[in-house]
C-alpha atoms as a PDB file:
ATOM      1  CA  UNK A   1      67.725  -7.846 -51.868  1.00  0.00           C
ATOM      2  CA  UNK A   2      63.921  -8.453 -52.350  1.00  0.00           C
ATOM      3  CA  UNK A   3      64.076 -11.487 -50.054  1.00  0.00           C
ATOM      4  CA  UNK A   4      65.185  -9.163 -47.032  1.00  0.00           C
ATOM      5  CA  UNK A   5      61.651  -7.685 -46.910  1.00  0.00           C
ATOM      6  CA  UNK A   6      59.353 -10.640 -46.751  1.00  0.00           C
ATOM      7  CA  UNK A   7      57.486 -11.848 -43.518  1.00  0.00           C
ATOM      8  CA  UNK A   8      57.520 -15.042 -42.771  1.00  0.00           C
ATOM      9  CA  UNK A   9      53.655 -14.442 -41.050  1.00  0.00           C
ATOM     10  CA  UNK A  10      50.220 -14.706 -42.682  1.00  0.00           C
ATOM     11  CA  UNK A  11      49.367 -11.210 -43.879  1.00  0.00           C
ATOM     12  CA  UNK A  12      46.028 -11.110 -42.317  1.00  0.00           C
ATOM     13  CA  UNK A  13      47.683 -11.793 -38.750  1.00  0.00           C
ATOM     14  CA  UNK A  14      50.231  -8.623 -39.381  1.00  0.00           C
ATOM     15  CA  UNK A  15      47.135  -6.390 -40.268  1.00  0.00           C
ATOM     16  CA  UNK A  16      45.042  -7.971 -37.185  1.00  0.00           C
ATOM     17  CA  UNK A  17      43.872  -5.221 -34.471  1.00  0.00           C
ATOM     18  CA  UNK A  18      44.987  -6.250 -31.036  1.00  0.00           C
ATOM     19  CA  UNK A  19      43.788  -5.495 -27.903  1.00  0.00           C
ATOM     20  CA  UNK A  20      39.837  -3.976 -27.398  1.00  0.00           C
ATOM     21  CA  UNK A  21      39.577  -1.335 -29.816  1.00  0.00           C
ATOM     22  CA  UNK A  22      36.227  -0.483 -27.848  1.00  0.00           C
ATOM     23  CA  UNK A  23      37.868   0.310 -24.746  1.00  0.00           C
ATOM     24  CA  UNK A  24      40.670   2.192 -26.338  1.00  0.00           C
ATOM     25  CA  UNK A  25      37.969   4.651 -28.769  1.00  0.00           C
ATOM     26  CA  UNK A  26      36.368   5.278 -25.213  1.00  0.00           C
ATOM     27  CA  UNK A  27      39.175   5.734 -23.344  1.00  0.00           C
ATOM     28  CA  UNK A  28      40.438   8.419 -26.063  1.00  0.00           C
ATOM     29  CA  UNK A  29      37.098  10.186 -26.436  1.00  0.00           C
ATOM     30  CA  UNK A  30      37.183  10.292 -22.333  1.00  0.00           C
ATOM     31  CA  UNK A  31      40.781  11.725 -21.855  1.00  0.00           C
ATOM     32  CA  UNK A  32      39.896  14.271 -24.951  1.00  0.00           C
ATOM     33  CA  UNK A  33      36.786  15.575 -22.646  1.00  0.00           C
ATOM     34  CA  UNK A  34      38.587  15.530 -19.999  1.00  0.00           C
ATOM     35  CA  UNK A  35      41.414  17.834 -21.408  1.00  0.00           C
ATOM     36  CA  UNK A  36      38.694  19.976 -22.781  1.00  0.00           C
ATOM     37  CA  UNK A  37      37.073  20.957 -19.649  1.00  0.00           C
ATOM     38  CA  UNK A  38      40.587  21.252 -17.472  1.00  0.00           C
ATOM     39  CA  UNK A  39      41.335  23.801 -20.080  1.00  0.00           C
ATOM     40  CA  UNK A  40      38.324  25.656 -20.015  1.00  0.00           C
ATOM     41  CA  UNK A  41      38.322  25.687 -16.222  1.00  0.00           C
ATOM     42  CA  UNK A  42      41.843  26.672 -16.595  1.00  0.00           C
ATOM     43  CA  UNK A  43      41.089  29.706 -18.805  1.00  0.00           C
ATOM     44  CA  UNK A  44      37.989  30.653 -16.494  1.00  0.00           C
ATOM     45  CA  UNK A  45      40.199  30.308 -12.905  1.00  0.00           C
ATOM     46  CA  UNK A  46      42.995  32.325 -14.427  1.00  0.00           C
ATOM     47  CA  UNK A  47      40.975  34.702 -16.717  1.00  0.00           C
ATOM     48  CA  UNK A  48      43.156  33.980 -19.772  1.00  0.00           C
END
């Protein structure tokens, strides 16, 4: 039953990042702000 949970790829190519992890950490920090401030404009327009 052991076998059945094995990979057949190189460990360090399973724990690899793909993609740009630049782009992504800036496009998270941007759509964060930009949350941020359409709630507070959301709380000033409707007075909540």
């Amino acid at each position: 039953m052991a076998e059945h949970w094995k990979h057949t790829a190189d460990p360090a190519e399973i724990m690899r990042a793909n993609g740009h992890p630049e782009l992504e950490y800036a496009a998270g920090w941007t759509i964060a702000g930009l949350v941020t401030i359409g709630t507070i404009l959301a709380a000033w327009v409707f007075a909540i």
